[in-house]
C-alpha atoms as a PDB file:
ATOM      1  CA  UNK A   1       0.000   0.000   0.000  1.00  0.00           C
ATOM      2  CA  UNK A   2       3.090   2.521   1.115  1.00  0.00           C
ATOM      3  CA  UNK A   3       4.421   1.775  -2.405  1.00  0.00           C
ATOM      4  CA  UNK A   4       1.217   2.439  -4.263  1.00  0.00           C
ATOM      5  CA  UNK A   5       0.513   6.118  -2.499  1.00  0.00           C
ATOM      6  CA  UNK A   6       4.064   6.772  -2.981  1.00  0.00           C
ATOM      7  CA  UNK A   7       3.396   6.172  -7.288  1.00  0.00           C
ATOM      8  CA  UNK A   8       0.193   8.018  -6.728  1.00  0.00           C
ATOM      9  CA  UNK A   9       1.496  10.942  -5.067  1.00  0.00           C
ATOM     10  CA  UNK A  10       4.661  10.996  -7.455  1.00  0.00           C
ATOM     11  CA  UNK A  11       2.534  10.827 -10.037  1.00  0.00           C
ATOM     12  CA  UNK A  12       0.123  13.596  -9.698  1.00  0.00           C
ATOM     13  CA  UNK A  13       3.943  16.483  -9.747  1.00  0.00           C
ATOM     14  CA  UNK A  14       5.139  14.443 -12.410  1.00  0.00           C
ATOM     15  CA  UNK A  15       2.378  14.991 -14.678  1.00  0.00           C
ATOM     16  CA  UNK A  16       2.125  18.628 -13.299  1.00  0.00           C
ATOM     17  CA  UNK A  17       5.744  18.866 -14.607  1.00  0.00           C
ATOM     18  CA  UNK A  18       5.180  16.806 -17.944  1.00  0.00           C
ATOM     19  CA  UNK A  19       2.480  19.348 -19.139  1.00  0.00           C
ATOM     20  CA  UNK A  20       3.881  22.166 -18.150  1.00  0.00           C
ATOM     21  CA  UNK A  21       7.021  21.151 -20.083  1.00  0.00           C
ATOM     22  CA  UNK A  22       4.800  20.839 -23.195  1.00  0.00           C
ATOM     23  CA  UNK A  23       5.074  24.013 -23.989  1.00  0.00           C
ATOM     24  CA  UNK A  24       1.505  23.914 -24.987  1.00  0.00           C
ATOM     25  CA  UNK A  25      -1.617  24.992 -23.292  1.00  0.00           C
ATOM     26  CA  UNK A  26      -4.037  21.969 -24.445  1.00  0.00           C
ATOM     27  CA  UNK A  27      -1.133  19.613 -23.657  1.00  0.00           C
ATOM     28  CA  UNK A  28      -1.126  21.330 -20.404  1.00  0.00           C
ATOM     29  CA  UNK A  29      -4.756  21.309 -19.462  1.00  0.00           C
ATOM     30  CA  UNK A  30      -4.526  17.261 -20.784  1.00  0.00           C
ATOM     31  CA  UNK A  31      -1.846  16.193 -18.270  1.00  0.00           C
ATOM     32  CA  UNK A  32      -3.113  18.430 -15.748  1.00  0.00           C
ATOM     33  CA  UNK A  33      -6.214  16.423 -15.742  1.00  0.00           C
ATOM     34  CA  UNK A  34      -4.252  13.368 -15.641  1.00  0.00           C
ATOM     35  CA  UNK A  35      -2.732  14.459 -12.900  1.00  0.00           C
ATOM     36  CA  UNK A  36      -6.259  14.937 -11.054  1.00  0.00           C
ATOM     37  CA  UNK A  37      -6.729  11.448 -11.386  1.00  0.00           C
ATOM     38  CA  UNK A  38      -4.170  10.499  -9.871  1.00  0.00           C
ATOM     39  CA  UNK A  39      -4.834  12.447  -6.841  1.00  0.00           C
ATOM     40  CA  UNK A  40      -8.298  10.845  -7.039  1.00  0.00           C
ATOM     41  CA  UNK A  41      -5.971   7.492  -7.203  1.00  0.00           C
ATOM     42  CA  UNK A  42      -4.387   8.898  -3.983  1.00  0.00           C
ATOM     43  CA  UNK A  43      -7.698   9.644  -1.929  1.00  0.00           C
ATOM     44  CA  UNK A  44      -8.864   6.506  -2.691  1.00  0.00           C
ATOM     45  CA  UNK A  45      -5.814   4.914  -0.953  1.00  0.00           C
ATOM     46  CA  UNK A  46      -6.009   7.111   1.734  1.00  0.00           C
ATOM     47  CA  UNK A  47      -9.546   5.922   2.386  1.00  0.00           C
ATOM     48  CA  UNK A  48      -8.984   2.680   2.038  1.00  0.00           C
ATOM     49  CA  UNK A  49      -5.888   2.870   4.445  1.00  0.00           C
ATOM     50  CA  UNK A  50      -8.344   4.396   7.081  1.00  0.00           C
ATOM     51  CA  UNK A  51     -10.893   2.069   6.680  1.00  0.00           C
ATOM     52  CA  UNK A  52      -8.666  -1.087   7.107  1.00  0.00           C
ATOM     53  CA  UNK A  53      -6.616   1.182   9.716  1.00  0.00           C
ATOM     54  CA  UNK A  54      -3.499   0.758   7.625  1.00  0.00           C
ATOM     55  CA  UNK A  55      -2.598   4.740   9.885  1.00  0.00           C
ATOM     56  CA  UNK A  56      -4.797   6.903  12.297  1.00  0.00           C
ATOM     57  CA  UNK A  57      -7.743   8.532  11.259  1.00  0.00           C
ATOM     58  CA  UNK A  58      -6.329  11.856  12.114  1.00  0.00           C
ATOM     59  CA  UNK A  59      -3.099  11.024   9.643  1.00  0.00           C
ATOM     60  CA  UNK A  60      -5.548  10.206   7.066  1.00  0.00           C
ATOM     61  CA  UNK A  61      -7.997  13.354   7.640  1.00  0.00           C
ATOM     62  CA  UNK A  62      -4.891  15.632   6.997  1.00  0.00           C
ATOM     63  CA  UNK A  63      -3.758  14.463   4.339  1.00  0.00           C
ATOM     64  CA  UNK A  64      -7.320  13.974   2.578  1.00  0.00           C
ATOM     65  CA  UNK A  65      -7.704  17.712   3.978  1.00  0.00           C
ATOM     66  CA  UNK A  66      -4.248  18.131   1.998  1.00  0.00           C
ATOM     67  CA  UNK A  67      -5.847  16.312  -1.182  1.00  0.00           C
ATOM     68  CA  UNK A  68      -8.624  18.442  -1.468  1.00  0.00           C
ATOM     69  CA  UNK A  69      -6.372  21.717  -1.442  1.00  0.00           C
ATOM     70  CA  UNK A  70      -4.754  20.590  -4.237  1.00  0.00           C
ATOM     71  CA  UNK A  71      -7.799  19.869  -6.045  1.00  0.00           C
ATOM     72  CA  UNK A  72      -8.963  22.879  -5.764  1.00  0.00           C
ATOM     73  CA  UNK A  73      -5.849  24.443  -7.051  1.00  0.00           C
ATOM     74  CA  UNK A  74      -5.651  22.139 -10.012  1.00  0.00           C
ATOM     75  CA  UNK A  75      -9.552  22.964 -11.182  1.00  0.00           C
ATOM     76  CA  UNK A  76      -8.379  26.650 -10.902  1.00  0.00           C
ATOM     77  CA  UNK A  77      -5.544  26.042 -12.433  1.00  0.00           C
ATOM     78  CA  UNK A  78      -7.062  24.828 -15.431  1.00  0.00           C
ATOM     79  CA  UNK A  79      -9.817  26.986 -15.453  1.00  0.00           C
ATOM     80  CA  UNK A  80      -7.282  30.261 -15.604  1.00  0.00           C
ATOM     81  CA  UNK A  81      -5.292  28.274 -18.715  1.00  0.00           C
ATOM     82  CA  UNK A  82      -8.447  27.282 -20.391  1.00  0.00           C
ATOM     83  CA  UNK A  83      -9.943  31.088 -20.247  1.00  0.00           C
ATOM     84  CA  UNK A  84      -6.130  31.950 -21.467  1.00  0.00           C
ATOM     85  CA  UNK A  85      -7.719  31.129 -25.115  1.00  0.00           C
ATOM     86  CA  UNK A  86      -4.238  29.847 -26.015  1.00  0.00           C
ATOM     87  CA  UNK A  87      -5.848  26.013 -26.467  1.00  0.00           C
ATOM     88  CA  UNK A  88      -2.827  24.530 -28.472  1.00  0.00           C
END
């Protein structure tokens, strides 16, 4: 399970970075929705690690609290590029 959040977590700043790196706002917005899922991937671990009390509940609260911070900043995020009208 440790290994799996680790890949999850990795994965959501290295798709972040990929897109980014695109040099292309549509690529961007793509891999920055890829990278959502993976954060979904990593709540869903999270939850699962609670409910089979893999850690505490309060470990797993802040970090879900954590995941849905960065949610928010990656809907925003692509919201702002999206509006940018520069949809490569």
């Amino acid at each position: 399970m440790t290994s799996q959040i680790r890949r999850a977590a990795t994965s959501v700043a290295t798709n972040i970075a990929e897109g980014y790196g695109r040099n292309s706002s549509g690529s961007y917005v793509h891999f920055l929705k890829v990278s959502q899922g993976s954060l979904k991937e990593l709540e869903t671990l999270l939850l699962i690690c609670d409910r089979v009390s893999l850690a505490s509940s309060r470990e797993i609260a802040r970090m879900l609290t954590s995941c849905d911070e960065l949610g928010r900043m990656l809907r925003s995020l692509i919201r702002s590029i999206m509006r940018g009208g520069d949809n490569d």
